[in-house]
Protein backbone atom coordinates (compact mmCIF):
# COMPACT_ATOMS: atom_id res chain seq x y z
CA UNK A 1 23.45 -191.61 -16.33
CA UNK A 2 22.24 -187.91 -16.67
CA UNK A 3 24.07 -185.31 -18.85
CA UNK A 4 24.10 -183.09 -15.44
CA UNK A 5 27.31 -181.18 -16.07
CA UNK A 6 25.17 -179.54 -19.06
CA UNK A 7 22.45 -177.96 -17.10
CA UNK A 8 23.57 -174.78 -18.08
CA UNK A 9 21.95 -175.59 -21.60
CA UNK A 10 18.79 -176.10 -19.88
CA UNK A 11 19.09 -172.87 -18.08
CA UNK A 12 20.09 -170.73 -21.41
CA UNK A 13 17.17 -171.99 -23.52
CA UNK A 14 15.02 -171.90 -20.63
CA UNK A 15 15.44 -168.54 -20.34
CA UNK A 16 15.93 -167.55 -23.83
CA UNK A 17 12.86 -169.73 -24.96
CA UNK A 18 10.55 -167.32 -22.64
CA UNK A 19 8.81 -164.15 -24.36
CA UNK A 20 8.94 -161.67 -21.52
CA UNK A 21 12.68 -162.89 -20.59
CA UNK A 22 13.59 -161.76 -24.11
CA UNK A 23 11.52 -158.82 -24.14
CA UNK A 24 14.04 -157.54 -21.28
CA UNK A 25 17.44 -159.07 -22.60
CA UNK A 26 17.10 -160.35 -26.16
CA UNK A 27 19.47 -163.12 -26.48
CA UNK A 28 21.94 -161.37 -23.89
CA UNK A 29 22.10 -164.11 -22.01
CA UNK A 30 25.58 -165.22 -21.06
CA UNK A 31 27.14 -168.65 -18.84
CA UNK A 32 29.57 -167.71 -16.37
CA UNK A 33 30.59 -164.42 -17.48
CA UNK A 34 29.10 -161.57 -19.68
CA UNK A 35 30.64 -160.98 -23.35
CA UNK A 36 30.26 -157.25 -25.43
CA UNK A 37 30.13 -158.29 -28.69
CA UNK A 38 31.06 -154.50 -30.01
CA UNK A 39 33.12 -153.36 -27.42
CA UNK A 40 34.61 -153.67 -23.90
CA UNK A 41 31.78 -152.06 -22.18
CA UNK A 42 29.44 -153.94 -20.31
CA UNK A 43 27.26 -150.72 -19.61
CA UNK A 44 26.13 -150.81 -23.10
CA UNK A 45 25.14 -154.11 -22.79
CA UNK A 46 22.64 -153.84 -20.07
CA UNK A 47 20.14 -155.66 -19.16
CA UNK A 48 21.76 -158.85 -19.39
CA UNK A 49 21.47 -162.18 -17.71
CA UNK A 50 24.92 -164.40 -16.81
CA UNK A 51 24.29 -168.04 -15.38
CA UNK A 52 26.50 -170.75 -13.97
CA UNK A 53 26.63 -173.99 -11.93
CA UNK A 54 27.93 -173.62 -8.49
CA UNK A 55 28.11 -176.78 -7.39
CA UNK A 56 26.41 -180.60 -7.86
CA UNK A 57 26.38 -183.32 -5.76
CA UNK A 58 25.62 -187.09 -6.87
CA UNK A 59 22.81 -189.35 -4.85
CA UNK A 60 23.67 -193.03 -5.93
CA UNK A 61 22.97 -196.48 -4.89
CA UNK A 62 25.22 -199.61 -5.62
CA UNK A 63 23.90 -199.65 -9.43
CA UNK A 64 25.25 -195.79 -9.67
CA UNK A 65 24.15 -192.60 -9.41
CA UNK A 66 20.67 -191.85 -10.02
CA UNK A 67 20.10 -188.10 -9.29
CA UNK A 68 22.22 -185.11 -8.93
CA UNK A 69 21.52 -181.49 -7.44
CA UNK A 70 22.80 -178.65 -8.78
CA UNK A 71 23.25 -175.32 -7.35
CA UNK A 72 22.72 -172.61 -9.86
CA UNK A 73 23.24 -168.76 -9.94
CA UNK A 74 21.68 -166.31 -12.06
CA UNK A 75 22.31 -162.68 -12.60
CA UNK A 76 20.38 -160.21 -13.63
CA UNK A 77 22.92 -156.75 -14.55
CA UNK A 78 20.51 -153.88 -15.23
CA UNK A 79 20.94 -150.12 -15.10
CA UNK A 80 17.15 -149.66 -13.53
CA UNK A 81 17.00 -151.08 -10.25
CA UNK A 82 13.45 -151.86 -10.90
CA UNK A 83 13.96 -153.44 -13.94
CA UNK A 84 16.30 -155.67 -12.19
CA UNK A 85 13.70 -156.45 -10.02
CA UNK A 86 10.75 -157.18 -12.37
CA UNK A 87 13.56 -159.63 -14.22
CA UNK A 88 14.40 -161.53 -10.83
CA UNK A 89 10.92 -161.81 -10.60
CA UNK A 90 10.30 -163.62 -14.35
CA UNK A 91 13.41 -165.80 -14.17
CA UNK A 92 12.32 -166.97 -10.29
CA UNK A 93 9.14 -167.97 -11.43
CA UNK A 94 10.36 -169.70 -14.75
CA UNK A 95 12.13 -172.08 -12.64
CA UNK A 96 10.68 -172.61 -9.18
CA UNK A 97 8.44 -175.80 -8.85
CA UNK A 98 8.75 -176.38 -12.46
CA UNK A 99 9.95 -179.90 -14.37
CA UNK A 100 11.60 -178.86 -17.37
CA UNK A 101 13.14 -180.88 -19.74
CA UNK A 102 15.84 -180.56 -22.44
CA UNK A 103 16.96 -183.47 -24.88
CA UNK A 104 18.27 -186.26 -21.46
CA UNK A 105 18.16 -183.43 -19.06
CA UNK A 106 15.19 -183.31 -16.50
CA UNK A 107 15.51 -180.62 -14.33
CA UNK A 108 12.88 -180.59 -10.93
CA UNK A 109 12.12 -179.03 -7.37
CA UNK A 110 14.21 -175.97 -8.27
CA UNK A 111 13.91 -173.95 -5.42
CA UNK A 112 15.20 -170.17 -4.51
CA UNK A 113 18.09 -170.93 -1.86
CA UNK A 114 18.91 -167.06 -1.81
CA UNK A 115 18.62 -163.98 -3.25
CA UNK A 116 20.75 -161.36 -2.88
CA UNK A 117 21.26 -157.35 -4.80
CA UNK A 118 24.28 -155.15 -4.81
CA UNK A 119 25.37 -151.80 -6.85
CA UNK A 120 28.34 -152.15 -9.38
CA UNK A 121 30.25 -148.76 -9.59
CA UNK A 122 32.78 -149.53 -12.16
CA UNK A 123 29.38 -150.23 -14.47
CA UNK A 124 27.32 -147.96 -12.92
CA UNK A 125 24.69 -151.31 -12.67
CA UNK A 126 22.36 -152.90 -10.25
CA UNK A 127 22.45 -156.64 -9.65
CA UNK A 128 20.13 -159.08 -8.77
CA UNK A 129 21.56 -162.50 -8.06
CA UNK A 130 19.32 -165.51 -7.32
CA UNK A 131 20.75 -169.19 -5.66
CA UNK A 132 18.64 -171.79 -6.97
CA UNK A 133 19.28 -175.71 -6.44
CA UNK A 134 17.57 -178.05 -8.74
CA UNK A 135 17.39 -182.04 -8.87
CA UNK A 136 18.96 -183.36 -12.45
CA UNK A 137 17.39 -187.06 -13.70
């Protein structure tokens, strides 16, 4: 049995692991939702990256379950649009068609399912959110 419910370890030190990630964000790099750690304002934060799990589903056989998929959002919170963009672009390609692997995690045919961008007023900050689902062995 896979440690699946922890991919979002996997995705942190993916993505804190990579050089030109950190050159963006440092080690702002968040799960689910994005923490100041000298204030309430997020705008002083940016560029950050939040991740989270969306959803998982189990493939199994009568001796149990022997793969799961994961559906996986990231988001990229920048104040430069094309910043935001040249981030999306990193954090696709650190995870698309790549096996990765992290202590019993392996994490495989990751695949963009959707991208999407929007404008947050109350943070004055451009978003770029990628939909990725990845097989977990």
């Amino acid at each position: 049995m896979t440690d699946s419910l922890n991919i979002g370890q996997v995705i942190y030190t993916t993505l804190s692991q990579d050089a030109d990630i950190s050159g963006y964000v440092g080690d702002k790099i968040f799960p689910v939702v994005a923490v100041s750690r000298s204030d309430n304002n997020l705008t002083s934060l940016m560029p950050f990256i939040i991740y989270q799990r969306e959803g998982m589903t189990g493939r199994s056989t009568k001796d149990g379950v022997y793969e799961d998929t994961a559906q996986i959002s990231i988001k990229i919170v920048t104040a430069n649009y094309i910043q935001g963009i040249e981030i999306a672009t990193l954090v696709r390609h650190l995870f698309e068609d790549k096996k990765i692997k992290y202590e019993n995690i392996t994490m495989c045919d990751t695949q963009l399912q959707n991208a999407y961008e929007e404008y947050n007023d109350n943070y004055s900050a451009y978003v770029q959110s990628l939909k990725l689902n990845t097989k977990i062995s």
